[in-house]
Protein backbone atom coordinates (compact mmCIF):
# COMPACT_ATOMS: atom_id res chain seq x y z
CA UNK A 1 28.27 -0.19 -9.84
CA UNK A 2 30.04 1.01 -6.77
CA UNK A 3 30.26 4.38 -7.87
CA UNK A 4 26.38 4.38 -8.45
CA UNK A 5 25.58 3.27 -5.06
CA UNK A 6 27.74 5.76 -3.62
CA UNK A 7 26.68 8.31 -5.21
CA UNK A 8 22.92 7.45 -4.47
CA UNK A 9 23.80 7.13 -0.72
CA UNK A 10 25.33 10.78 -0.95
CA UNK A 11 22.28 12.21 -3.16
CA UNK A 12 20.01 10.82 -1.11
CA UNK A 13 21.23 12.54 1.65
CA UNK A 14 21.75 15.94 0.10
CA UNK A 15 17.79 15.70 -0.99
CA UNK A 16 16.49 13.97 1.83
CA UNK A 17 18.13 15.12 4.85
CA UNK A 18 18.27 11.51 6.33
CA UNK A 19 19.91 8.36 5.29
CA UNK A 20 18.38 5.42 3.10
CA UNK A 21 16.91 2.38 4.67
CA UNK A 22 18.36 0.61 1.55
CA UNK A 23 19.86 0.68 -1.86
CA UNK A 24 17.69 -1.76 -4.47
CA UNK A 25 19.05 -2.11 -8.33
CA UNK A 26 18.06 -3.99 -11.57
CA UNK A 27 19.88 -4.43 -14.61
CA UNK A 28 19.05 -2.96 -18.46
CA UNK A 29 18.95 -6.00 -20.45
CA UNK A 30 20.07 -6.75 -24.08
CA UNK A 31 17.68 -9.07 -26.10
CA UNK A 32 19.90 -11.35 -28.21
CA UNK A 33 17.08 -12.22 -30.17
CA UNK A 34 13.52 -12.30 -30.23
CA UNK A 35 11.88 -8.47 -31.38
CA UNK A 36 8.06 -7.47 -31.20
CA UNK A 37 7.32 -10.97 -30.46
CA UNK A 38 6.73 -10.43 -26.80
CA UNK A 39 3.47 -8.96 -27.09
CA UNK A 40 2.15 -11.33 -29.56
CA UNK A 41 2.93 -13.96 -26.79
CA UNK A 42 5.80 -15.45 -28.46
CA UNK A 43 8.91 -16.69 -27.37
CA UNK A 44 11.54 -14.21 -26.48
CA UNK A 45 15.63 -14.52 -25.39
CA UNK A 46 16.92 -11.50 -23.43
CA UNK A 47 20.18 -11.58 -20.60
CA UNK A 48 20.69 -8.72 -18.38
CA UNK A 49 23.30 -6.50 -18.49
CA UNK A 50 26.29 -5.34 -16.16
CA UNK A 51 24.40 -1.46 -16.31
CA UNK A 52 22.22 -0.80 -13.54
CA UNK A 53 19.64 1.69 -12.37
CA UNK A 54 20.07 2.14 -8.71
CA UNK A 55 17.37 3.38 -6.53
CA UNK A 56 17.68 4.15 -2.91
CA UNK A 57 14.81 4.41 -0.29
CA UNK A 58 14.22 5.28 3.00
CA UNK A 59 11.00 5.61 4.72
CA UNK A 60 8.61 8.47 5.77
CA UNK A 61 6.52 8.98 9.11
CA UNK A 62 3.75 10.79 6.72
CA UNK A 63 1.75 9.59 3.37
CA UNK A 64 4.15 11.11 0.82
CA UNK A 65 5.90 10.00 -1.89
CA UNK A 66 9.00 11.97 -2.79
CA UNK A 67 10.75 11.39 -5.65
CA UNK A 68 14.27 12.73 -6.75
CA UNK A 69 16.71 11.18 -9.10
CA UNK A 70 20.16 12.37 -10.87
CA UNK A 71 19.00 13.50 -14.19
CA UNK A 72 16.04 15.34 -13.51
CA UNK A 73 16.58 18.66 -11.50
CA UNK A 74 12.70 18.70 -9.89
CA UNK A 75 11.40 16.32 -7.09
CA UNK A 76 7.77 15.14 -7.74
CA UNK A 77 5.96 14.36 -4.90
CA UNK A 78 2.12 12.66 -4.38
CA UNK A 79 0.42 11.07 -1.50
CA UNK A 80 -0.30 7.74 -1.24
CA UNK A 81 -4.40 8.29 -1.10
CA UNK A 82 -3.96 10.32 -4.13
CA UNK A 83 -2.03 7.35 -5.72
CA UNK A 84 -4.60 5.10 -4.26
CA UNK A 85 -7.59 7.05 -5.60
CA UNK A 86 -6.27 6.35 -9.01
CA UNK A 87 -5.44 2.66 -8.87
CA UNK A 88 -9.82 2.19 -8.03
CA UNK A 89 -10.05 3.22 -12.07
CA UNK A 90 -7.15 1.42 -13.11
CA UNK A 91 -5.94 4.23 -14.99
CA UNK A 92 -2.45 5.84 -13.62
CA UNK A 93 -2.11 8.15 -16.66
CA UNK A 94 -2.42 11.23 -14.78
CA UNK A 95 0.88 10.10 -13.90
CA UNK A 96 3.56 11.73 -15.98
CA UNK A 97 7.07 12.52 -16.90
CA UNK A 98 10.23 10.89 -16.31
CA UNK A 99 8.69 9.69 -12.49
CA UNK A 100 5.62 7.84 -14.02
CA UNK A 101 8.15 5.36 -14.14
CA UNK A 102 8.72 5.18 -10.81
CA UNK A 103 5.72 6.22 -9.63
CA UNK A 104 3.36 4.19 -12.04
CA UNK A 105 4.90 0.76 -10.28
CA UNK A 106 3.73 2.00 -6.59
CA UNK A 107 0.51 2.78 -8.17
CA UNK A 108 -0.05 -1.06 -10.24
CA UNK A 109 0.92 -2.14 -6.57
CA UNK A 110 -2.37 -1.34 -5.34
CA UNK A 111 -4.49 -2.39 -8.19
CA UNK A 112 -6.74 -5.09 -7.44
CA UNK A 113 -4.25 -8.56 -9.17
CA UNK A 114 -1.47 -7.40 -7.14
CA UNK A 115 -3.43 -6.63 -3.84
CA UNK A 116 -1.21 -4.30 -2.12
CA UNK A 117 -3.08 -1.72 0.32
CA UNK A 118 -1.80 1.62 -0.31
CA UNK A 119 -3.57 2.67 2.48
CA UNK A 120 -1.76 0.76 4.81
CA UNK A 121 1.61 1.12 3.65
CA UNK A 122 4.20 4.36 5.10
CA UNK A 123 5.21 6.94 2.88
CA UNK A 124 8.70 6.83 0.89
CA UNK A 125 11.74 9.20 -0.20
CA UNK A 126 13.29 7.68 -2.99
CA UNK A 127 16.66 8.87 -5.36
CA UNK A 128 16.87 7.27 -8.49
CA UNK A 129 20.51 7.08 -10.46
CA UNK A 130 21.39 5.02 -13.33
CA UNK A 131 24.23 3.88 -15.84
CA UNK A 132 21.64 1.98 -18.92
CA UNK A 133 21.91 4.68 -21.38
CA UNK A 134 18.95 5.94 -22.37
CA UNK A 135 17.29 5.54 -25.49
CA UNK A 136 19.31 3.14 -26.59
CA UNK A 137 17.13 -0.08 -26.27
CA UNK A 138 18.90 -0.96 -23.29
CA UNK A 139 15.58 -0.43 -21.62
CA UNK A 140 16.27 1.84 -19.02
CA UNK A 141 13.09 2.16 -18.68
CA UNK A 142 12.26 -1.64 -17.23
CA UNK A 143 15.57 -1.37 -15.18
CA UNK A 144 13.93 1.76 -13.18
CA UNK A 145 10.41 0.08 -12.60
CA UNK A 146 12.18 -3.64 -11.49
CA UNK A 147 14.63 -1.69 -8.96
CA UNK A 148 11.92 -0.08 -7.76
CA UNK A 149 9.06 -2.94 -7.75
CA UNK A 150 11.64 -4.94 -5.94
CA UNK A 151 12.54 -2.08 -3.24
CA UNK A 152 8.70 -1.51 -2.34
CA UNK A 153 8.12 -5.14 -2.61
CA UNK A 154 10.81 -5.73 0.36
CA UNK A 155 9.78 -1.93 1.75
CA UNK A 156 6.53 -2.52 2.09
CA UNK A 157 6.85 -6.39 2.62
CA UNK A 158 4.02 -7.27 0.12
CA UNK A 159 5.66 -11.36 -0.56
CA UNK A 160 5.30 -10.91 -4.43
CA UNK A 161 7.42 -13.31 -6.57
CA UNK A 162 9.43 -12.05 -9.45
CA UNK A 163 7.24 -12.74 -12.13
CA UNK A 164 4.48 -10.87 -10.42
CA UNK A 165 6.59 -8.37 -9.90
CA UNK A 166 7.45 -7.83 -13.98
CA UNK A 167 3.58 -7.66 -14.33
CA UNK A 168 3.87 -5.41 -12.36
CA UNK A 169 6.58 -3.11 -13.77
CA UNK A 170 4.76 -3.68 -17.54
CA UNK A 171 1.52 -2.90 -16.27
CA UNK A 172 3.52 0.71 -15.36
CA UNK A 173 4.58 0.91 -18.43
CA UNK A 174 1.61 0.10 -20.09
CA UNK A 175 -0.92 2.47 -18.33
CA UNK A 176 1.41 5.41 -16.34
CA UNK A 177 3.89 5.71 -19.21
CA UNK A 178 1.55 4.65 -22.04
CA UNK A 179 3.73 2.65 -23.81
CA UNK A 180 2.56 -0.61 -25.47
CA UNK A 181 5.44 -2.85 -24.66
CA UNK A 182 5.27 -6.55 -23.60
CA UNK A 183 6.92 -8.12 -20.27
CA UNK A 184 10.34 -9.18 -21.58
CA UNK A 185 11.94 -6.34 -20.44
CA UNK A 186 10.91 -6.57 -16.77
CA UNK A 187 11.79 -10.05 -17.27
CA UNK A 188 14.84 -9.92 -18.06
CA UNK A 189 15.73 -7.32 -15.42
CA UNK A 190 14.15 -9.22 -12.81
CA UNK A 191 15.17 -12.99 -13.58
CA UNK A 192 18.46 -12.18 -15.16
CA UNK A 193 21.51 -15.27 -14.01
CA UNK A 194 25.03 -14.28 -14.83
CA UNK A 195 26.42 -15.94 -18.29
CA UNK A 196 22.55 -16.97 -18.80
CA UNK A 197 19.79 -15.42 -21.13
CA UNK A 198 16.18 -15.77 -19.59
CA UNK A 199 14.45 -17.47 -22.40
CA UNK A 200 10.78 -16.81 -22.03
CA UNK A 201 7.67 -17.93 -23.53
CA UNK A 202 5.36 -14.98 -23.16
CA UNK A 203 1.95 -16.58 -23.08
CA UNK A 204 3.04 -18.95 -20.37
CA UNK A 205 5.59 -16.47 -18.50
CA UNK A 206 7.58 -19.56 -17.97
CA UNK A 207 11.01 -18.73 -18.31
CA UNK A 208 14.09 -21.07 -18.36
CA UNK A 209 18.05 -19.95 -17.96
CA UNK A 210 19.74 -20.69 -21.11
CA UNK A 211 23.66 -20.67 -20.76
CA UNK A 212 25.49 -18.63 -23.19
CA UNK A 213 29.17 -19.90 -23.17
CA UNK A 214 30.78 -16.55 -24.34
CA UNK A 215 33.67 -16.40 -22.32
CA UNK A 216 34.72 -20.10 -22.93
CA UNK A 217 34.04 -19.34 -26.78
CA UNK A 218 35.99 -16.67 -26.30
CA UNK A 219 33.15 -13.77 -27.65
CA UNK A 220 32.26 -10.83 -26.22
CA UNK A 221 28.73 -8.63 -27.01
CA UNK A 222 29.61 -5.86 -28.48
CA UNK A 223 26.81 -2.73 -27.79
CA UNK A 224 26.82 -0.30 -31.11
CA UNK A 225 24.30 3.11 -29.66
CA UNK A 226 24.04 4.62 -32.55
CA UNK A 227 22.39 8.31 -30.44
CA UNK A 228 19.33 7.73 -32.18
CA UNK A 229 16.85 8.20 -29.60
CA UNK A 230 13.60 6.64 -29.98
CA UNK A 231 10.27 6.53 -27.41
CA UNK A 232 7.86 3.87 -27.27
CA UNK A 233 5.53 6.03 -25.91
CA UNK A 234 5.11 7.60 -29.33
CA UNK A 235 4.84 6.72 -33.14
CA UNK A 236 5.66 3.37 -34.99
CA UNK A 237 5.34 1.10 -31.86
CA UNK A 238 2.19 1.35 -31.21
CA UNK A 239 1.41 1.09 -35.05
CA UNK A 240 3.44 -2.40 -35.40
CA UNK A 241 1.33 -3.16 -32.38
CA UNK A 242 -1.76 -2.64 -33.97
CA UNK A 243 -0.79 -4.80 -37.57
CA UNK A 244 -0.15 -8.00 -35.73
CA UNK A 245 -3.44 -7.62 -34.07
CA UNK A 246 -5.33 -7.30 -37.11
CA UNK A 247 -3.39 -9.75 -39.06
CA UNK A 248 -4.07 -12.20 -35.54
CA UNK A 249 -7.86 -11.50 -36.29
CA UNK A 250 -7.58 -11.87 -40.07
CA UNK A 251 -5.93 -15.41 -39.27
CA UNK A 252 -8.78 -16.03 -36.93
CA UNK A 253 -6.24 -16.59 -33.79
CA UNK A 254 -5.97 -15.18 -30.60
CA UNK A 255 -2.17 -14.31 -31.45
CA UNK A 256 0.74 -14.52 -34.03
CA UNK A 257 2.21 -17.39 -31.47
CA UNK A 258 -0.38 -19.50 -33.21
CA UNK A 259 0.48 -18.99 -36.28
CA UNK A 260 3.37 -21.03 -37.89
CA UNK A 261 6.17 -20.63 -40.92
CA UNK A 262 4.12 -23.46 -42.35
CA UNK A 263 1.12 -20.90 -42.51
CA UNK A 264 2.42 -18.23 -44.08
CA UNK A 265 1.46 -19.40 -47.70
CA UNK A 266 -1.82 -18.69 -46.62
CA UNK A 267 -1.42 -15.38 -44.78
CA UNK A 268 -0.16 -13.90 -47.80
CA UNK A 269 -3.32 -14.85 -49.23
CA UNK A 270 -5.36 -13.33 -46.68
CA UNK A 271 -3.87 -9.64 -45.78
CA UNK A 272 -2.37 -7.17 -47.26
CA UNK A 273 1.45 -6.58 -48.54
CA UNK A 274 2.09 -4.16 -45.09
CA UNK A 275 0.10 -6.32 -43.02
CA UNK A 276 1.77 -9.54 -44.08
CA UNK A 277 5.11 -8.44 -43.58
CA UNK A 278 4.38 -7.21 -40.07
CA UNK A 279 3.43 -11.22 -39.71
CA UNK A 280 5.70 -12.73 -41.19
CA UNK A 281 8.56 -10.85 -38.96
CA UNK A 282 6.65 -11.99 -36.15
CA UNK A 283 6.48 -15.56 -37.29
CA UNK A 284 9.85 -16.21 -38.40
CA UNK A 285 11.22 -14.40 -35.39
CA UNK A 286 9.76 -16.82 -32.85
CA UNK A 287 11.31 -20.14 -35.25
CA UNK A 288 14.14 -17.94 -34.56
CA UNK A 289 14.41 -17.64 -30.97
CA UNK A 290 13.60 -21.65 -30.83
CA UNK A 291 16.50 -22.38 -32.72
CA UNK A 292 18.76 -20.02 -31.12
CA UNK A 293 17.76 -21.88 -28.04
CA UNK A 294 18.80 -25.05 -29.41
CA UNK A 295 22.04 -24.05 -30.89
CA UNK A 296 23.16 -22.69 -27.65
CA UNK A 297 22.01 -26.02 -25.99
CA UNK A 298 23.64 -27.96 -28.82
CA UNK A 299 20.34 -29.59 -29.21
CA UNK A 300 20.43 -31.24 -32.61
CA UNK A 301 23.83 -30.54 -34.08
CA UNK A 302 25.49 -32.78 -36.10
CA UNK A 303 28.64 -34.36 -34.74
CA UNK A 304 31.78 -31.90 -35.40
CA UNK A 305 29.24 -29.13 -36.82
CA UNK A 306 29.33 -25.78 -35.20
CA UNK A 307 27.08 -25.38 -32.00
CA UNK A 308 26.81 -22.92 -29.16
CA UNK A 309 27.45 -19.41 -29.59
CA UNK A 310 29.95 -19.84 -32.28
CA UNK A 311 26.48 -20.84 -34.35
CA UNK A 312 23.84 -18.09 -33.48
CA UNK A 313 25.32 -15.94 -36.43
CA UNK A 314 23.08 -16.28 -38.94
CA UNK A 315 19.95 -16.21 -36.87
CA UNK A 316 21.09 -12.94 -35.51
CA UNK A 317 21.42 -11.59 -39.13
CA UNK A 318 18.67 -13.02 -40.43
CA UNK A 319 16.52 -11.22 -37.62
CA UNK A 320 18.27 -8.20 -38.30
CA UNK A 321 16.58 -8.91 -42.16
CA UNK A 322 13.22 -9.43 -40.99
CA UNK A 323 13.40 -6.26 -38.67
CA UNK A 324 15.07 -4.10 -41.43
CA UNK A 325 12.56 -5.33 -44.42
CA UNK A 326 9.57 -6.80 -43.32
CA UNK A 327 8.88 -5.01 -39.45
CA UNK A 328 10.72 -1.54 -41.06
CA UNK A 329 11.67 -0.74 -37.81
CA UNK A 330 15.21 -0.16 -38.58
CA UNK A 331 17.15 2.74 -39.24
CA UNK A 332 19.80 3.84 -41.76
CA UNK A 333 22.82 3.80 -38.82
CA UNK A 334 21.20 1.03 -37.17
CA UNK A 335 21.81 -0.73 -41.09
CA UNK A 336 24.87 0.30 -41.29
CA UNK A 337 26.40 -0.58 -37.86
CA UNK A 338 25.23 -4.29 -38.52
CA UNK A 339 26.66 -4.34 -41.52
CA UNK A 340 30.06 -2.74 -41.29
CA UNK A 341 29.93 -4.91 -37.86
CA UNK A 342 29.57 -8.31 -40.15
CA UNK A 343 31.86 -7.44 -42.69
CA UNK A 344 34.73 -6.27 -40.25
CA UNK A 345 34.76 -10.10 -38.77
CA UNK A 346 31.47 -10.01 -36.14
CA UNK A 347 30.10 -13.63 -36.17
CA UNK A 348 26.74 -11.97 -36.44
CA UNK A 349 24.58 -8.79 -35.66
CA UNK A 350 21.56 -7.22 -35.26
CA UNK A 351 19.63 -4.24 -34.22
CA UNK A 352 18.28 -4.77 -30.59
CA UNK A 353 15.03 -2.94 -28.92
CA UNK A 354 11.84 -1.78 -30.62
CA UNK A 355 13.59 -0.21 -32.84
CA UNK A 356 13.43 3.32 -34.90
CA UNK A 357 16.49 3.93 -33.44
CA UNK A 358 18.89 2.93 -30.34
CA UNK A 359 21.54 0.24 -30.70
CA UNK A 360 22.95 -2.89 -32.74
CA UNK A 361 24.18 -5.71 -31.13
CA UNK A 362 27.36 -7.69 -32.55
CA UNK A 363 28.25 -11.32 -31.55
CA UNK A 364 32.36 -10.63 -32.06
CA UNK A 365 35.76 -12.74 -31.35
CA UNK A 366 37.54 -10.48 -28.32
CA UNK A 367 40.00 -11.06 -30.63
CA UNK A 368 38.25 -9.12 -33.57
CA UNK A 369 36.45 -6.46 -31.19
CA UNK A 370 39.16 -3.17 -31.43
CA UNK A 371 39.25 -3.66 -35.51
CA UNK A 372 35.26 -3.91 -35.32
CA UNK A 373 34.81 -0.96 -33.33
CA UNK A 374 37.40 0.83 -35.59
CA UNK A 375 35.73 -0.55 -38.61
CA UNK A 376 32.22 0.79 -37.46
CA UNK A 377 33.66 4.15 -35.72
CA UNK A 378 35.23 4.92 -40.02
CA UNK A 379 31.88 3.91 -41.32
CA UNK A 380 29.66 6.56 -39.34
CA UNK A 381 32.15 9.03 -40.15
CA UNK A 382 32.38 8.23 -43.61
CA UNK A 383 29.01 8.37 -43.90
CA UNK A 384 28.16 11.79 -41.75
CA UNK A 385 26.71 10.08 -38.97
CA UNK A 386 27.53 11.09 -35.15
CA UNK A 387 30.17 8.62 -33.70
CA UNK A 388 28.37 5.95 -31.91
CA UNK A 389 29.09 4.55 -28.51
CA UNK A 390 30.11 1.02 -28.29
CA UNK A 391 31.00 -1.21 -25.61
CA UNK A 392 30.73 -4.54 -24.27
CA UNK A 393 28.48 -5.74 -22.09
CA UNK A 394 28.44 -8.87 -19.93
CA UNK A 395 25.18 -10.98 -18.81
CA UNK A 396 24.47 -9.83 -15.40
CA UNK A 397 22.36 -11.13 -12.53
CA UNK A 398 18.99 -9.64 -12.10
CA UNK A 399 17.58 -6.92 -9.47
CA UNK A 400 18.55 -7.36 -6.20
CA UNK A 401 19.09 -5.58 -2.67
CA UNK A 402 22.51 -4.50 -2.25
């Protein structure tokens, strides 16, 4: 984290000429369980992550908007009444590229629910660096558009509370980027505690701290990127998207979070094999997410049965399942890290992210993680995949000045 800041500090100086006003960051996040349920205003259970996106920002005596970051060799600049002329139509998706990320949150600022007046506001160099890998379902993505809803939030001293501020950041997403994602991720990122997941019911957008307990367990989250890249911009996102809607309507409910396990007899009835099984992920994974809450909260345990962390196994693999089977959004490494991961001593696993690719989660003793990675590194070269990447991550606090 130090390293990112510095380098930030000297980037932005090498771009910029001048020095930053300040250094914002938010976290990735890792969603321990809870997949495509967001957006059907379910229940979700993500923690952010000790990888950061970093963004640094100093301010302009013109309109502009400069934009630079570490991994993308051009600087994209627009003025602010450009920016502004698009946020009258609500549509930012002349926006494009790698910035739309950072520049689709300055333009949902000054859309008409989050009231900020980009006509009002000074002009901004900003230099955005990062350590969430990318494409990994980490969601670098969210971790760029909270660091940066925060910094123009304090910047521009608009008073917007967190929450807003993920609306924000998935109304970006959304519209600039044109990806049909939900607000977990910017959730996450934003509301993140340390040792906590951010359990969030997504019709409500309350959200509750849920402790996790893996250090006195003694576990460790164990991050399996399997290099499969994978874009929600693009392809089988938007079509999973588009089956829960019209199995919702076919159910005659606003949303799967009406629908319950009890009523699955009778969606079966009612759609079609694809359809149903696009449902019944969705349903099952929000009774999942509720008990996962309760386990870790020892709610309802029986006296000398496992609770806590120690107990989430099977949930996680049983998600893993429904995501593999029923949602089909897995992958074969993404299979086979959970797998190997499980049968090498993990307590459970799953893949984490939209899916189609990106990485597996494992829920692993510290003092089974080097024969797990071992295990898994033998498998994907047994089996003529590219190494993966693994390492641990640790729940994180959320964005924040630094």
């Amino acid at each position: 984290m130090t390293d990112i800041r510095d380098d930030v500090r000297i980037g932005f100086h090498a771009v910029f000429e001048h020095e930053p006003d300040g250094l914002w960051s938010a976290p990735g996040r890792v969603n321990l369980i809870g997949e495509h349920t967001d957006y059907n205003l379910g229940f979700v259970l993500p923690f952010a992550i000790d990888r950061r996106t970093v963004v640094g920002v100093g301010l302009r005596d013109d309109r502009m908007l400069r934009v630079a970051s570490t991994f993308a060799d051009e600087m994209v600049e627009i003025s602010l009444d450009a920016l502004a002329a698009l946020s009258t139509d609500d549509t930012g998706r002349e926006l494009s590229g790698w910035s739309a990320y950072v520049l689709g949150v300055a333009w949902a600022l000054g859309l008409a629910e989050f009231g900020a007046d980009l006509a009002a506001v000074p002009g901004l160099d900003m230099l955005i660096d990062s350590d969430v890998p990318v494409g990994a379902g980490l969601s670098s993505s969210a971790a760029i558009e909270s660091a940066v809803a925060l910094a123009l939030n304090d910047i521009w001293q608009l008073g917007l509370d967190r929450p807003t501020l993920a609306r924000v950041g998935q109304r970006a997403e959304n519209i600039a980027v044109g990806a049909p994602t939900g607000i977990m991720d910017q959730s996450a990122s934003l509301l993140g505690v340390r040792d906590h997941a951010v359990f969030l019911d997504c019709r409500s957008l309350e959200a509750q701290v849920v402790p996790l307990g893996l250090d006195e367990a003694g576990l460790v989250i164990l991050v399996i990127d399997t290099g499969v890249k994978h874009s929600h911009a693009t392809g089988g996102y938007g079509e999973r998207r588009a089956a829960c809607e019209r199995g919702a309507e076919a159910m005659g409910v606003e949303s799967l979070r009406d629908v319950s396990v009890a009523d699955l007899p009778r969606a079966r009835e009612l759609l079609d094999d694809v359809t149903y099984r696009r449902v019944a992920h969705v349903v099952t994974e929000n009774q999942r997410v509720l008990d996962t809450v309760d386990t870790l909260r020892g709610v309802g345990s029986d006296e000398g049965a496992p609770s806590g962390p120690l107990a989430i196994g099977e949930l996680l693999d049983a998600s893993h399942r429904s995501m593999r089977d029923d949602f089909e959004i897995s992958v074969p490494e993404l299979d086979l890290a959970v797998e190997t991961a499980v049968s090498a001593g993990a307590i459970g696993a799953r893949m984490t992210g939209g899916g189609f690719g990106g990485a597996a989660i494992a829920l692993v003793k510290l003092d089974d993680l080097s024969r797990v990675q071992v295990a898994v590194d033998n498998a994907f070269g047994e089996h003529g995949f590219s190494a993966p990447d693994t390492f641990v991550v640790r729940a994180s606090d959320g964005a924040a000045r630094n």
